[in-house]
PDB file of N, CA and C in Angstrom:
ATOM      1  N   UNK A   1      -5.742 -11.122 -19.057  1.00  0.00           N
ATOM      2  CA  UNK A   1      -5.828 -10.160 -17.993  1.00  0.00           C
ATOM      3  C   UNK A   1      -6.224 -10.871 -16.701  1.00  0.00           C
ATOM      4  N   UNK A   2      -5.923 -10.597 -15.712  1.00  0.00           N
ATOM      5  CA  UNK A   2      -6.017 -11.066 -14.191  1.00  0.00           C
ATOM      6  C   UNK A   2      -6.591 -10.274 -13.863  1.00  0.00           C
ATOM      7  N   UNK A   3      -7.647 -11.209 -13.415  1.00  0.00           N
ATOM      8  CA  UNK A   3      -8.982 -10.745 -12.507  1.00  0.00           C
ATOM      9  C   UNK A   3      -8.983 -10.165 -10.883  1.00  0.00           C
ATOM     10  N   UNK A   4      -9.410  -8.960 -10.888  1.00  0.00           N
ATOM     11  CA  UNK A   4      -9.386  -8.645  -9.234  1.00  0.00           C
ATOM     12  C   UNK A   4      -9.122  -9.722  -7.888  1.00  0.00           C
ATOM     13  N   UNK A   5      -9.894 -10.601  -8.432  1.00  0.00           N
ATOM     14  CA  UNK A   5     -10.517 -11.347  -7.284  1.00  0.00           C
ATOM     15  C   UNK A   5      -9.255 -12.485  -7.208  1.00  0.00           C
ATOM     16  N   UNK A   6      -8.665 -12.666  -8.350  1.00  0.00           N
ATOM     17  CA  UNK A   6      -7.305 -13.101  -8.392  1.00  0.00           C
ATOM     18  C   UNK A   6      -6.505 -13.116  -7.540  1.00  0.00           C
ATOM     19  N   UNK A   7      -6.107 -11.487  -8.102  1.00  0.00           N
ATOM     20  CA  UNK A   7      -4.798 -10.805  -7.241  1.00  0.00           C
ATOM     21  C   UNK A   7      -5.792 -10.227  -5.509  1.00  0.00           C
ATOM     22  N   UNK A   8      -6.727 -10.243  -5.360  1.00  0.00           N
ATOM     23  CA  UNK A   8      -7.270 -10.287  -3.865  1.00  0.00           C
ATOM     24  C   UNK A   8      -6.840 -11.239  -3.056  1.00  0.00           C
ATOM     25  N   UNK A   9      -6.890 -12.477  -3.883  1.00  0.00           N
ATOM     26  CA  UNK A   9      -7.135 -13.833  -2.849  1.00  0.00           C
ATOM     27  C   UNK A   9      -5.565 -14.383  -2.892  1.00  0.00           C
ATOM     28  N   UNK A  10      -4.671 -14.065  -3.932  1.00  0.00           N
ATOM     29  CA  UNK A  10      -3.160 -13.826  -3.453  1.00  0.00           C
ATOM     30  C   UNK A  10      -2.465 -13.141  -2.911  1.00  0.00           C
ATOM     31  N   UNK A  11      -3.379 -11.816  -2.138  1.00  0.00           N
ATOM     32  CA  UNK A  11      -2.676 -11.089  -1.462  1.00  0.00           C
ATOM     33  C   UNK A  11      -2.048  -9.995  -2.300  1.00  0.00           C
ATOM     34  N   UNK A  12      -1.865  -9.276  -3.329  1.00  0.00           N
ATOM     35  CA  UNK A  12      -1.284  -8.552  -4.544  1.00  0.00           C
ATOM     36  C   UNK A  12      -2.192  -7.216  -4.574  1.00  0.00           C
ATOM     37  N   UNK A  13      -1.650  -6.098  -4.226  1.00  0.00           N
ATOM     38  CA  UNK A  13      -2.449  -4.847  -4.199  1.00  0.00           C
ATOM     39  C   UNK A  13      -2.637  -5.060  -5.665  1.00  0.00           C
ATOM     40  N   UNK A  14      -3.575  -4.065  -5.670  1.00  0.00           N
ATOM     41  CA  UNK A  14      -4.446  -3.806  -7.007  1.00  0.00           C
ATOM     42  C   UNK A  14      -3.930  -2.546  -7.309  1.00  0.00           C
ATOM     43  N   UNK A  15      -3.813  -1.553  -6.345  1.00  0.00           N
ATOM     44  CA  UNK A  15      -3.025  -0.368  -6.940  1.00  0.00           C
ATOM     45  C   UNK A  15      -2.283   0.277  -6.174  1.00  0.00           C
ATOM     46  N   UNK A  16      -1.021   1.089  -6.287  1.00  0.00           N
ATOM     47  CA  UNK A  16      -0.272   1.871  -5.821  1.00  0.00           C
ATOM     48  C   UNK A  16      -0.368   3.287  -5.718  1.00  0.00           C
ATOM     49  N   UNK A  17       0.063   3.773  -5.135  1.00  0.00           N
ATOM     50  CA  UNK A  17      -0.147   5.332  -4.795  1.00  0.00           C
ATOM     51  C   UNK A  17       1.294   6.062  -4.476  1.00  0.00           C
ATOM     52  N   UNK A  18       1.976   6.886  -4.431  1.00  0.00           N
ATOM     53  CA  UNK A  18       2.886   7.342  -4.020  1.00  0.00           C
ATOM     54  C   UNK A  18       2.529   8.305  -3.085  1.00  0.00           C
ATOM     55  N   UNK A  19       3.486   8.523  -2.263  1.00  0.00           N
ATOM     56  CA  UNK A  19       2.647   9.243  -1.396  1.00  0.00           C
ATOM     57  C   UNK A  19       4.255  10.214  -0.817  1.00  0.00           C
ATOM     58  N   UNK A  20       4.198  10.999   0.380  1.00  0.00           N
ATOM     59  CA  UNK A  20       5.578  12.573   0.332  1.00  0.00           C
ATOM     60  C   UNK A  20       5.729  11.316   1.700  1.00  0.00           C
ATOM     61  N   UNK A  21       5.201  10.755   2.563  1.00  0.00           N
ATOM     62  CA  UNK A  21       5.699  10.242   3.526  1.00  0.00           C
ATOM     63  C   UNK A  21       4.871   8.711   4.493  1.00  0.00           C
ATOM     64  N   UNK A  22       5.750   7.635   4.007  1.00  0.00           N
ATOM     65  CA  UNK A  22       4.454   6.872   4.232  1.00  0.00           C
ATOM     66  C   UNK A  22       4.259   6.199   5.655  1.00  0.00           C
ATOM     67  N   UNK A  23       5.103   6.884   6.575  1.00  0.00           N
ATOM     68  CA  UNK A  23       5.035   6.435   7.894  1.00  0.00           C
ATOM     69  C   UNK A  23       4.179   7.333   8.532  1.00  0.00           C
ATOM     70  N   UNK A  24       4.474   8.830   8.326  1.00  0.00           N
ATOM     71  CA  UNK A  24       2.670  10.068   8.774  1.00  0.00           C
ATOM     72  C   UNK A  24       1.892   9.811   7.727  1.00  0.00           C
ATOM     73  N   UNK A  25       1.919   9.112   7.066  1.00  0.00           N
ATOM     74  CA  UNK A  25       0.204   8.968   5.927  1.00  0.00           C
ATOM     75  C   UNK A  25      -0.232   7.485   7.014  1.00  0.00           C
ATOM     76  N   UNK A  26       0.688   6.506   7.259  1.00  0.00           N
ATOM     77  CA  UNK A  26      -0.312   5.468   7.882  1.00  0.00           C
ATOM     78  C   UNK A  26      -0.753   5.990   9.445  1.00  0.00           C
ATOM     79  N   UNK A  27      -0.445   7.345   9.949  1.00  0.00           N
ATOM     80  CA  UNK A  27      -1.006   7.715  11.246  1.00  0.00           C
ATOM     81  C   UNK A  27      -2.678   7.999  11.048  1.00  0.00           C
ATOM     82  N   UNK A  28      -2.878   8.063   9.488  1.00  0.00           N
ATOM     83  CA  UNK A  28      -4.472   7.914   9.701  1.00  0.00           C
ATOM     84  C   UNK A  28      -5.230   6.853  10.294  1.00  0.00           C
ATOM     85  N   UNK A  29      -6.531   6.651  10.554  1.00  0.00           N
ATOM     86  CA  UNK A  29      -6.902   5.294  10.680  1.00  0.00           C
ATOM     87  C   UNK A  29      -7.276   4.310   9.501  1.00  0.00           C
ATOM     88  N   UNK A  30      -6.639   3.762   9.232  1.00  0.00           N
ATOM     89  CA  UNK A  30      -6.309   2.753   8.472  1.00  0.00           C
ATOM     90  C   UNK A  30      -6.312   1.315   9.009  1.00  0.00           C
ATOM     91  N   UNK A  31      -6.722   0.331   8.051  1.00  0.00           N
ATOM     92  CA  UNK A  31      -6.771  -1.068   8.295  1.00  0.00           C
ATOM     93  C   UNK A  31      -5.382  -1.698   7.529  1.00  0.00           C
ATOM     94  N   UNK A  32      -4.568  -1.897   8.109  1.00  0.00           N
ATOM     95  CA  UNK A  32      -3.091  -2.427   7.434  1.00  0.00           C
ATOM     96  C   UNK A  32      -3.293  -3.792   7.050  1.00  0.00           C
ATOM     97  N   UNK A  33      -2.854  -4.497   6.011  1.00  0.00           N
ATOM     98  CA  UNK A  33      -2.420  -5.971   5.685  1.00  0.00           C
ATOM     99  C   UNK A  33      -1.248  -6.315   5.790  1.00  0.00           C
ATOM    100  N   UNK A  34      -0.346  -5.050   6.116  1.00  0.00           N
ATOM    101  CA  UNK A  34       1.258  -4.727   5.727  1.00  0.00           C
ATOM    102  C   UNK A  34       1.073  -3.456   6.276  1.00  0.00           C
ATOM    103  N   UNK A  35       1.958  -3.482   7.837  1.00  0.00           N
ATOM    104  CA  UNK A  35       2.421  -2.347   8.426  1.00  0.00           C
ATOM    105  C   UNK A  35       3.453  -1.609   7.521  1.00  0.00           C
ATOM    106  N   UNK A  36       3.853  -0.331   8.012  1.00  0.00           N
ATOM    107  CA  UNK A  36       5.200   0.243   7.462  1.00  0.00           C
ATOM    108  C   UNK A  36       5.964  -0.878   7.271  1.00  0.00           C
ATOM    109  N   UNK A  37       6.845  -1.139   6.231  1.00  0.00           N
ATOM    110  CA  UNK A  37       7.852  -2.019   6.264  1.00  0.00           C
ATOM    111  C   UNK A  37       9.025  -1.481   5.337  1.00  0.00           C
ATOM    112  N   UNK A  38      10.670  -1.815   5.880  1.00  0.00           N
ATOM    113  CA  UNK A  38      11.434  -1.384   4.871  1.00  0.00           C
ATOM    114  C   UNK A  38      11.357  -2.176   3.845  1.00  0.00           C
ATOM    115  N   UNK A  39      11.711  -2.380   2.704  1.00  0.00           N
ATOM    116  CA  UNK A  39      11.908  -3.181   1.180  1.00  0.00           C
ATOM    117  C   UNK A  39      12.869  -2.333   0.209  1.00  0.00           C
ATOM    118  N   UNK A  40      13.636  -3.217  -0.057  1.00  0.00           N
ATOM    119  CA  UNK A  40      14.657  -2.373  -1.376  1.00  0.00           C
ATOM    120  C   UNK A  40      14.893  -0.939  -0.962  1.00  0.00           C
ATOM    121  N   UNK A  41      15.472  -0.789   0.791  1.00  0.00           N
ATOM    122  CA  UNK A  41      15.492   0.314   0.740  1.00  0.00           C
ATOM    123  C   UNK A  41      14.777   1.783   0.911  1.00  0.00           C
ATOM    124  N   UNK A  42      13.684   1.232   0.639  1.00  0.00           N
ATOM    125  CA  UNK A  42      12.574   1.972   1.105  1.00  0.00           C
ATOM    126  C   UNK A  42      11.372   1.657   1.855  1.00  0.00           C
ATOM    127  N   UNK A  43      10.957   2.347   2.473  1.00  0.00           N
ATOM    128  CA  UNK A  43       9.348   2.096   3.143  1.00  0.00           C
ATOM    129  C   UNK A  43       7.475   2.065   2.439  1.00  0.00           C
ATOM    130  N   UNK A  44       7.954   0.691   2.462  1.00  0.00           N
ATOM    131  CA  UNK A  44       6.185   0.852   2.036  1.00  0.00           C
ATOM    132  C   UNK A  44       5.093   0.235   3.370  1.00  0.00           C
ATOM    133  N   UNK A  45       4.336   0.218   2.428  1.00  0.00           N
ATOM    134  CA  UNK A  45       2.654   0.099   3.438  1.00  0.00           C
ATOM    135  C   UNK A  45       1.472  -0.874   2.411  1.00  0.00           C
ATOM    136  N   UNK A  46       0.838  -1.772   3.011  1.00  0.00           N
ATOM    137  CA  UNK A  46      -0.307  -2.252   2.296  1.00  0.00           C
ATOM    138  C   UNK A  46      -1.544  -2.067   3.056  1.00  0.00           C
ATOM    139  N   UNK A  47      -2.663  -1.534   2.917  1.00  0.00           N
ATOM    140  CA  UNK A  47      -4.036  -1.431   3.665  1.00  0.00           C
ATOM    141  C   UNK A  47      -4.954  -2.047   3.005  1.00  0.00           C
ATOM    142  N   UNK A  48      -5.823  -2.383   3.801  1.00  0.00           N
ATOM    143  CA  UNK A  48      -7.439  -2.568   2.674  1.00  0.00           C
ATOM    144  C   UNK A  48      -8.046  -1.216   2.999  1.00  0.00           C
ATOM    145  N   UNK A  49      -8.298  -1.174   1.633  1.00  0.00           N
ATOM    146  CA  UNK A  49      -9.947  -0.307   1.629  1.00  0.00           C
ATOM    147  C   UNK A  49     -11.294  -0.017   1.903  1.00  0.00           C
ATOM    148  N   UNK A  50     -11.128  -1.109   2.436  1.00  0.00           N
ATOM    149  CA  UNK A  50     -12.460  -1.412   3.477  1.00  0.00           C
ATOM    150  C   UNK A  50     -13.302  -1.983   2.672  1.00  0.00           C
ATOM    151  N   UNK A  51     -13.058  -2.472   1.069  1.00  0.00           N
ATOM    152  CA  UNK A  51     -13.761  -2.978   0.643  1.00  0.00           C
ATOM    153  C   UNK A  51     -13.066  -4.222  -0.004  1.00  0.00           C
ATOM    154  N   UNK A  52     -12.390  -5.070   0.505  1.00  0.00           N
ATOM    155  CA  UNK A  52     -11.290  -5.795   0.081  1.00  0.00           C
ATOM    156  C   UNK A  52     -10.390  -5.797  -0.861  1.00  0.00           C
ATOM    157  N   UNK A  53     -10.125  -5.058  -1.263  1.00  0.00           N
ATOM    158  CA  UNK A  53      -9.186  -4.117  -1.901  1.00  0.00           C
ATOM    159  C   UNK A  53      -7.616  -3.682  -1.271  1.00  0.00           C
ATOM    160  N   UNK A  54      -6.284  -4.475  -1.827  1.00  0.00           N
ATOM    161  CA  UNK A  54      -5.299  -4.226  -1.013  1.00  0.00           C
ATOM    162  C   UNK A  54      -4.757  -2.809  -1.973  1.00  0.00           C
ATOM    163  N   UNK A  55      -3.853  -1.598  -1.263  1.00  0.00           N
ATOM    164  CA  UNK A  55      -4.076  -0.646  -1.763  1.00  0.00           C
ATOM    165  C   UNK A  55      -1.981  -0.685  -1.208  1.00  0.00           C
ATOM    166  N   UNK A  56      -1.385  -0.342  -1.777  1.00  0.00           N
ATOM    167  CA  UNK A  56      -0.253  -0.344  -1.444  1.00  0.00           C
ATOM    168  C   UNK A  56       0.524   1.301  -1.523  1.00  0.00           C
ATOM    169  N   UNK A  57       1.014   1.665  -0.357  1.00  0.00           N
ATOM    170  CA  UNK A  57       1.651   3.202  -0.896  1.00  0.00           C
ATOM    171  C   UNK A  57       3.010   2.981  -0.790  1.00  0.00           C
ATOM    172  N   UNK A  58       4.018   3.899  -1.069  1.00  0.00           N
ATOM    173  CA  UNK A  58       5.174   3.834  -1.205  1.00  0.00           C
ATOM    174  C   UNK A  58       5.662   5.459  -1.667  1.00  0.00           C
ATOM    175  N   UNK A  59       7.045   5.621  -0.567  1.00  0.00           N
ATOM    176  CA  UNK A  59       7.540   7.307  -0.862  1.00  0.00           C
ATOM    177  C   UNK A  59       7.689   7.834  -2.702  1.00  0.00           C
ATOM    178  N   UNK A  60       7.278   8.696  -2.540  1.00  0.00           N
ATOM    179  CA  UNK A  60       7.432   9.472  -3.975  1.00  0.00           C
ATOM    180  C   UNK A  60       8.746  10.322  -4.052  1.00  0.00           C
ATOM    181  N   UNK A  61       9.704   9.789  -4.799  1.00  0.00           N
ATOM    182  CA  UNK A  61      11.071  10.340  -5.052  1.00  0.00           C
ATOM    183  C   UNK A  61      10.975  11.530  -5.175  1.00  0.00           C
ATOM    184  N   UNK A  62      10.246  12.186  -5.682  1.00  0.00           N
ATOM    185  CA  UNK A  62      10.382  13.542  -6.763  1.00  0.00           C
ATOM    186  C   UNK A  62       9.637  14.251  -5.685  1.00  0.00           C
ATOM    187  N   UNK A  63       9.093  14.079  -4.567  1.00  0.00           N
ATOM    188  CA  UNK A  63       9.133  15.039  -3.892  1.00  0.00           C
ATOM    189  C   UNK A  63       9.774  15.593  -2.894  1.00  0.00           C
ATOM    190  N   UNK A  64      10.384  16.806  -2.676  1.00  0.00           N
ATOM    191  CA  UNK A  64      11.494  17.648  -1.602  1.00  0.00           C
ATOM    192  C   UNK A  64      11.418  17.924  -0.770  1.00  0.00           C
TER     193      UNK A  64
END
């Protein structure tokens, strides 16, 4: 198993989130590591958590 502090210090969110829209979810205030960006087509986002913690979101298909 790979240790937090691992995937921290390579840059590798620790967890994902889906989210209905991830260009008005990063209008919160947020600390980005990774602005909006397209990838495969879609738009994701990486932030810290304010506790060094990279947190990655990305659109949720299944919602209409």
């Amino acid at each position: 198993m790979t240790s937090p502090l691992v995937l921290r210090e390579a840059g590798v969110p620790i967890n994902a989130f889906a989210v209905d829209d991830v260009r008005r979810t990063c209008g919160a205030r947020m600390v980005f590591q990774s602005p909006p960006t397209e990838a495969a087509g879609q738009v994701i986002a990486v932030l810290d958590d304010t506790c060094g913690n990279r947190i990655q979101i990305y659109p949720d298909k299944t919602i209409a």
